[in-house]
C-alpha atoms as a PDB file:
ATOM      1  CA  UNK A   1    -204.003  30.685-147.117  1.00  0.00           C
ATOM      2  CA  UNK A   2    -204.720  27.258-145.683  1.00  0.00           C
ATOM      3  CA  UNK A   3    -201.842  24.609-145.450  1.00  0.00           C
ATOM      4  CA  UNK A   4    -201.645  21.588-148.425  1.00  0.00           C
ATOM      5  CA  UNK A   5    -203.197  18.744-146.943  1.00  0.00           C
ATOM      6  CA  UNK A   6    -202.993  15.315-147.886  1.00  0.00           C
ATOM      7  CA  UNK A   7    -206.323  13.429-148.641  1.00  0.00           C
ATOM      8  CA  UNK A   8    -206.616   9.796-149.818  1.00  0.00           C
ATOM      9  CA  UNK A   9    -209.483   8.036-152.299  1.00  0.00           C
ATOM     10  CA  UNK A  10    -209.785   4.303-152.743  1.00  0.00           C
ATOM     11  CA  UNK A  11    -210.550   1.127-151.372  1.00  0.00           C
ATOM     12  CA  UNK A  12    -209.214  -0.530-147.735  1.00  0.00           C
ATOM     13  CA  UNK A  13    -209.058  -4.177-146.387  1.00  0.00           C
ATOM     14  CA  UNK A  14    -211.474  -3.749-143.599  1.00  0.00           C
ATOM     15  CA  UNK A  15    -214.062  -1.190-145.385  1.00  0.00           C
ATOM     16  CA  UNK A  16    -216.742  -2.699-147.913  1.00  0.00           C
ATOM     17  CA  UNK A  17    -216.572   0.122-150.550  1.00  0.00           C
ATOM     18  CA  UNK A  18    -214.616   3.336-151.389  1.00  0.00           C
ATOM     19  CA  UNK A  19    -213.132   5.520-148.847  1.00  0.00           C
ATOM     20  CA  UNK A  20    -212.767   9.079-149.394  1.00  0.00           C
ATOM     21  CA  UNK A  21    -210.827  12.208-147.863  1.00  0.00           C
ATOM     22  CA  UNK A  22    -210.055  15.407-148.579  1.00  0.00           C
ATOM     23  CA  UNK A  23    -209.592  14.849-152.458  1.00  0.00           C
ATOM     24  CA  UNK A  24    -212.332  16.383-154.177  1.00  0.00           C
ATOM     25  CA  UNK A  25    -214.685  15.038-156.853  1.00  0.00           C
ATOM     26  CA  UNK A  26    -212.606  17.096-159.575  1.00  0.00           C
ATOM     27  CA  UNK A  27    -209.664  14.651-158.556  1.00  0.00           C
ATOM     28  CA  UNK A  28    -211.976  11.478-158.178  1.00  0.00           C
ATOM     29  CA  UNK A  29    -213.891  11.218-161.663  1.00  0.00           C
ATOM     30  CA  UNK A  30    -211.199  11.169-163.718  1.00  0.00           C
ATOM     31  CA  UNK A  31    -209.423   9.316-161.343  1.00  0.00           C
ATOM     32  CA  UNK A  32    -211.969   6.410-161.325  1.00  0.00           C
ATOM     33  CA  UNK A  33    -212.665   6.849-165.092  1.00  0.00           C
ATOM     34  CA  UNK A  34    -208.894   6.184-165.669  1.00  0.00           C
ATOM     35  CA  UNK A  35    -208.325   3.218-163.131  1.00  0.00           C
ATOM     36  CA  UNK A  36    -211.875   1.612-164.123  1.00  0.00           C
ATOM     37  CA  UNK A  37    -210.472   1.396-168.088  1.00  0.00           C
ATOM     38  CA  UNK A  38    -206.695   0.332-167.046  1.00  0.00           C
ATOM     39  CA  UNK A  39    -208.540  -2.746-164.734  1.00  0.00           C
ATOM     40  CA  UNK A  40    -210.700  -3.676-167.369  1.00  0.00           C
ATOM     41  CA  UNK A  41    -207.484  -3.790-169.970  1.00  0.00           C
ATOM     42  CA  UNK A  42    -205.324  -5.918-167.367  1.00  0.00           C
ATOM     43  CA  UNK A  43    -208.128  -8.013-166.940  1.00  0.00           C
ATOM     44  CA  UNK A  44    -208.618  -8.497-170.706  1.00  0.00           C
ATOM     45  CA  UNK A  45    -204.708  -8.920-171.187  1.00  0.00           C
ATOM     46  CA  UNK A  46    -203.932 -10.952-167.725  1.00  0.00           C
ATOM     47  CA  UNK A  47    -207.041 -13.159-167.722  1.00  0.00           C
ATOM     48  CA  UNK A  48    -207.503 -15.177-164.243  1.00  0.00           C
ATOM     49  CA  UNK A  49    -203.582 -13.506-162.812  1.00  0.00           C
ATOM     50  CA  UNK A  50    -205.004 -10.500-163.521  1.00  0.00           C
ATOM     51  CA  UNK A  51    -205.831  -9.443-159.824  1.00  0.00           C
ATOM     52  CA  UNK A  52    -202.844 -11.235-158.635  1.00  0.00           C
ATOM     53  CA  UNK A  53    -200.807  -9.321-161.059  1.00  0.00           C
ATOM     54  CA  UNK A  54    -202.207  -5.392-159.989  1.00  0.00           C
ATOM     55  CA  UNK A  55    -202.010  -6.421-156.043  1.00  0.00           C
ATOM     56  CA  UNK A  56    -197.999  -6.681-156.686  1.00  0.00           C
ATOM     57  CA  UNK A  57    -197.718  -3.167-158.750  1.00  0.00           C
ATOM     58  CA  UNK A  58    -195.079  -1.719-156.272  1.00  0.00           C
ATOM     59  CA  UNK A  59    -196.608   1.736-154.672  1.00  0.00           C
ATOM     60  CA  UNK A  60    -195.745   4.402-157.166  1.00  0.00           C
ATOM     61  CA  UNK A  61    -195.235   8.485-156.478  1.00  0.00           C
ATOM     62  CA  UNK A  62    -196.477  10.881-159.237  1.00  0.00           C
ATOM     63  CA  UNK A  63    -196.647  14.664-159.894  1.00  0.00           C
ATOM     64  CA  UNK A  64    -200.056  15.377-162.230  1.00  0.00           C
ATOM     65  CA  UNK A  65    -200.023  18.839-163.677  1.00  0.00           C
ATOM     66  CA  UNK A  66    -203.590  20.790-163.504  1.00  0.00           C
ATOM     67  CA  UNK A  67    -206.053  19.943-165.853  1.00  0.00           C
ATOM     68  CA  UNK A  68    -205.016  16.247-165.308  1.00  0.00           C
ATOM     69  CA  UNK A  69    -207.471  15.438-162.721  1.00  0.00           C
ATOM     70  CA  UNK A  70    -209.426  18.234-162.193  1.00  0.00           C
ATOM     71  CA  UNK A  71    -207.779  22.160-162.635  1.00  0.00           C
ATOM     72  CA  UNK A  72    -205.570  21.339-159.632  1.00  0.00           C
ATOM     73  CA  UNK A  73    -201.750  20.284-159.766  1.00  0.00           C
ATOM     74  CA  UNK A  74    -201.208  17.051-157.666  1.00  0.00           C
ATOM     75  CA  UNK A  75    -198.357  15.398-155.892  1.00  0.00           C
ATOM     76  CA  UNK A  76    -198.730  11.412-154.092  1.00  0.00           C
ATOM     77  CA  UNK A  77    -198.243   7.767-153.766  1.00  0.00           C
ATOM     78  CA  UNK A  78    -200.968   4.978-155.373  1.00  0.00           C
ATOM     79  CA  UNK A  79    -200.449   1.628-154.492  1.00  0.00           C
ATOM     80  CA  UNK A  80    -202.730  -1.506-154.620  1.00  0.00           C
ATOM     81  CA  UNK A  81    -205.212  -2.375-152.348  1.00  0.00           C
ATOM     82  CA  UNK A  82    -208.957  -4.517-151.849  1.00  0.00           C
ATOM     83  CA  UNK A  83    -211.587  -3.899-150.046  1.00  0.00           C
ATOM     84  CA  UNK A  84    -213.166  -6.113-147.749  1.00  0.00           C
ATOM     85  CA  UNK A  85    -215.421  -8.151-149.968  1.00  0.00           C
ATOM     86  CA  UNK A  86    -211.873  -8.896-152.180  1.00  0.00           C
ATOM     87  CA  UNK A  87    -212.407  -6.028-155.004  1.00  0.00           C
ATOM     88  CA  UNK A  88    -209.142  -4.694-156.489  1.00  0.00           C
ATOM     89  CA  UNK A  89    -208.735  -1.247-156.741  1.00  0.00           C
ATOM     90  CA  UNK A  90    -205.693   1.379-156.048  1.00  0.00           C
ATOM     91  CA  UNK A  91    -205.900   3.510-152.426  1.00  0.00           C
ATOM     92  CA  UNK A  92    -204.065   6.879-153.155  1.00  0.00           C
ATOM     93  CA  UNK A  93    -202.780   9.147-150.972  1.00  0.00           C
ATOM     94  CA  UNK A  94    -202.933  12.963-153.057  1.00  0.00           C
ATOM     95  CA  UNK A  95    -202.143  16.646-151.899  1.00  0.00           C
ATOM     96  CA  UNK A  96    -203.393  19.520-154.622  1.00  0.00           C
ATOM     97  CA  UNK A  97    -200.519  22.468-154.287  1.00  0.00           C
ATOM     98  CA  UNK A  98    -200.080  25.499-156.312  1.00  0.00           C
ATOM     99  CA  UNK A  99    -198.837  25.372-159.977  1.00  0.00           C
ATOM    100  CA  UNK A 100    -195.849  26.925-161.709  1.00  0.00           C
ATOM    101  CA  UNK A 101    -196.466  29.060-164.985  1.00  0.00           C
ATOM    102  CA  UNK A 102    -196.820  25.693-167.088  1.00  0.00           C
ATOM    103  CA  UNK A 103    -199.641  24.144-164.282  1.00  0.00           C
ATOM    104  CA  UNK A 104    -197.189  21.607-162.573  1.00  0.00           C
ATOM    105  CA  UNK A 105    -196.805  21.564-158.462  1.00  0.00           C
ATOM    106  CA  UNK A 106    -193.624  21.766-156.789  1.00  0.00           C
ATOM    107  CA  UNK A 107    -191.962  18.345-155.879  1.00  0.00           C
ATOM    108  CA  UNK A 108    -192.006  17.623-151.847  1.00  0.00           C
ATOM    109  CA  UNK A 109    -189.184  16.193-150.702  1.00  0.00           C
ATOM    110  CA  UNK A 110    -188.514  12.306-150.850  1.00  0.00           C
ATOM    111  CA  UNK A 111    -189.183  12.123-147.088  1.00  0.00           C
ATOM    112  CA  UNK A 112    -193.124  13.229-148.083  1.00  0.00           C
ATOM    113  CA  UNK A 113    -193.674  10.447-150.114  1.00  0.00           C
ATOM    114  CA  UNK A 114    -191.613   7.678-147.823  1.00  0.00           C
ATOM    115  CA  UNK A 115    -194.022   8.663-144.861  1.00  0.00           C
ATOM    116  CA  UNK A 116    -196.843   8.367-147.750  1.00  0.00           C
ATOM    117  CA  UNK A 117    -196.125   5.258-149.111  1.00  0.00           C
ATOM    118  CA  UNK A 118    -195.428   3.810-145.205  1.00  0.00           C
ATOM    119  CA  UNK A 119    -199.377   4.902-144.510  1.00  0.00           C
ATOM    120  CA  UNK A 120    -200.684   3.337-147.312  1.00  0.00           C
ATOM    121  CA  UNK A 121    -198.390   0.019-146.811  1.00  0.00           C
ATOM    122  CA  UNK A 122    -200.166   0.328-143.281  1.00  0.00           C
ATOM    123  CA  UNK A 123    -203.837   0.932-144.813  1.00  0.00           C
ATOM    124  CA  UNK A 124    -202.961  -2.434-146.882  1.00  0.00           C
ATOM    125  CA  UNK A 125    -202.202  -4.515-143.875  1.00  0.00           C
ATOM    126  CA  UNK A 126    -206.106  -3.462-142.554  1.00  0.00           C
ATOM    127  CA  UNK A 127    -205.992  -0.245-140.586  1.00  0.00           C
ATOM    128  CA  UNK A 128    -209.461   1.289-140.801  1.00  0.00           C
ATOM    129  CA  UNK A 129    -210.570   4.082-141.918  1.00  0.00           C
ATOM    130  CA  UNK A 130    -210.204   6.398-139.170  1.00  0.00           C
ATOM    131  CA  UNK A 131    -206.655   5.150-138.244  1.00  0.00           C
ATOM    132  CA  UNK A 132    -205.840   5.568-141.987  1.00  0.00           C
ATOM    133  CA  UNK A 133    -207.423   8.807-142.309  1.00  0.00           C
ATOM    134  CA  UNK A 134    -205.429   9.921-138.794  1.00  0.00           C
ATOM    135  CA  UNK A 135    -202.355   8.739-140.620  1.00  0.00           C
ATOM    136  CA  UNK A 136    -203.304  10.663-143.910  1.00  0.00           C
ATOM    137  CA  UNK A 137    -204.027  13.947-142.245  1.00  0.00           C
ATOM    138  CA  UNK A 138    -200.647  13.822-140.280  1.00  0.00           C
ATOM    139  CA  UNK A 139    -198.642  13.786-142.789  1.00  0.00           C
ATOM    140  CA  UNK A 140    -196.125  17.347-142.867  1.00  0.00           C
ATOM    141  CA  UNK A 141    -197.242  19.583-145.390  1.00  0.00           C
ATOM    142  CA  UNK A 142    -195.466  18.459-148.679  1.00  0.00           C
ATOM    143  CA  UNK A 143    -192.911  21.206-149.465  1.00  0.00           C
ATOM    144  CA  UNK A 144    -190.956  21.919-152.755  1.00  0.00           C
ATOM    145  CA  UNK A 145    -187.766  20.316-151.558  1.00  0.00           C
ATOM    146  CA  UNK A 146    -186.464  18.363-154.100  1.00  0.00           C
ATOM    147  CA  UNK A 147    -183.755  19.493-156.415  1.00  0.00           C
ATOM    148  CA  UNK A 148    -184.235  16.820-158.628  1.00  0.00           C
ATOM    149  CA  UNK A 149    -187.633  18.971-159.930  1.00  0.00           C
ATOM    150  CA  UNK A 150    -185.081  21.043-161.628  1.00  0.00           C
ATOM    151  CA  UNK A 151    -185.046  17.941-164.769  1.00  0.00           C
ATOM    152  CA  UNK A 152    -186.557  19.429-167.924  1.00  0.00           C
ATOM    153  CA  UNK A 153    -190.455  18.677-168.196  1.00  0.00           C
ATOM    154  CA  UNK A 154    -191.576  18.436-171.788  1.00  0.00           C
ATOM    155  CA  UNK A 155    -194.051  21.100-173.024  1.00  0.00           C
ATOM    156  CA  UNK A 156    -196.523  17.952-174.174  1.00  0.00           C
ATOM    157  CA  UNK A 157    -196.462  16.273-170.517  1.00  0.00           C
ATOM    158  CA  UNK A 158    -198.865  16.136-167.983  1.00  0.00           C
ATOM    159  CA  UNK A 159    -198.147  13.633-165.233  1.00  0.00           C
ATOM    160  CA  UNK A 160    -194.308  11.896-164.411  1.00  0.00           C
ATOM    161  CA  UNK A 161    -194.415   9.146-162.189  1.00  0.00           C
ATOM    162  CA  UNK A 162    -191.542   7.087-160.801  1.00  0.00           C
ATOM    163  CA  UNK A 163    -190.527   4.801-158.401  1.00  0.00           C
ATOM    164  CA  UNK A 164    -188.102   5.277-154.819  1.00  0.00           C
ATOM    165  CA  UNK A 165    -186.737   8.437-154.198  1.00  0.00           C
ATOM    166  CA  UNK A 166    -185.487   9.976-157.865  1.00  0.00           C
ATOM    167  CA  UNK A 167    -188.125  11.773-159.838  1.00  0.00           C
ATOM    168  CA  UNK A 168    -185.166  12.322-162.463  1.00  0.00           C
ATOM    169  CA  UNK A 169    -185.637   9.097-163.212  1.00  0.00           C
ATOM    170  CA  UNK A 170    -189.336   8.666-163.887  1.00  0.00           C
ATOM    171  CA  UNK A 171    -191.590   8.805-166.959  1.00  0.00           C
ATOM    172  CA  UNK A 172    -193.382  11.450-168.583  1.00  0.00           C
ATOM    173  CA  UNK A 173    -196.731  10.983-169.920  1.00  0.00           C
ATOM    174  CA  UNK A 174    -198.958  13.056-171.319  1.00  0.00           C
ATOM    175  CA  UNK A 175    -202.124  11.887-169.067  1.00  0.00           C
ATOM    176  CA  UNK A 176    -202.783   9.892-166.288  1.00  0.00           C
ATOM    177  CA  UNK A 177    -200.712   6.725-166.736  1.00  0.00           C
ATOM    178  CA  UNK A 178    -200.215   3.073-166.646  1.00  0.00           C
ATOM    179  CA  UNK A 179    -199.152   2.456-163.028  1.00  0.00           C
ATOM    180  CA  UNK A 180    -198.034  -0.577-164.056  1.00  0.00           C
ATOM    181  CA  UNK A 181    -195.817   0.796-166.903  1.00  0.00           C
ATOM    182  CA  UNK A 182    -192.210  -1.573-166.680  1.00  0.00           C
ATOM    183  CA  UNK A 183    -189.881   1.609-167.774  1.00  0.00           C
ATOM    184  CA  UNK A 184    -190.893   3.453-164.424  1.00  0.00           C
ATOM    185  CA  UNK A 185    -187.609   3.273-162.333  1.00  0.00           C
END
């Protein structure tokens, strides 16, 4: 069996259109899909700020349950980013691991996602490509080590997402969700 390994899918400061590693189309279409309707509706709702407003989202970890984005379970950090020609879009950092009985992946340890979210707060300050992608592809193998995983997932929910180092204290949603959603802790 070959080791988890991270991949990333998005847009950098020094590259002029999407980058993409190791995260597979199955990931990406719903992926873009989602992102291209929530940029449109902050748009709509933020008029001129809106750009302003998504590059200070804070970088956010999530756990997607299969079927979510594609029929793998996924674990990572999203954050904000451009690319070089000034276009908004988020840069994720994703590993696909094996699903429990009800399709979610186990929960890495908070140290995963710190290194995570320090690569793509590098990949933001305009590291290229192949620096980012050397960053992305040495991260540890993202383990089950969390306790907190042990919290009570509701049958209906598909994705949690949170913010700093306590999943417990996240938010369930059913799909993909807002990023930019004020309740996440």
């Amino acid at each position: 069996m070959t080791r988890p390994m991270a991949g990333f899918h998005g847009k950098l400061p020094g590259v002029g259109d999407f980058v993409q590693r190791r995260v597979p189309g199955d990931f990406v279409e719903p992926w873009d899909r989602h992102w291209q309707m929530r940029l449109a509706a902050m748009a709509d709702r933020d008029g001129d700020d809106w750009r302003q407003r998504f590059l200070a989202i804070p970088a956010t970890r999530f756990a997607l349950a299969s079927h979510v984005c594609g029929p793998r379970a996924w674990v990572g950090v999203v954050a904000p980013s451009r690319d070089r020609a000034g276009r908004v879009y988020p840069l994720v950092i994703a590993a696909s691991l094996p699903s429990d009985a009800g399709g979610w992946p186990p929960l890495p340890g908070g140290m995963w996602f710190r290194m995570a979210e320090d690569a793509l707060r590098d990949a933001v300050g305009d590291v290229g490509p192949e620096a980012f992608d050397v960053a992305v592809s040495s991260l540890p193998e993202p383990s089950a080590t969390s306790a907190a995983w042990d919290t009570p997932r509701p049958d209906a929910m598909r994705a949690l997402v949170w913010r700093g180092d306590d999943p417990g204290a996240g938010v369930f949603t059913r799909g993909l969700p807002d990023f930019n959603e004020e309740s996440i802790a």
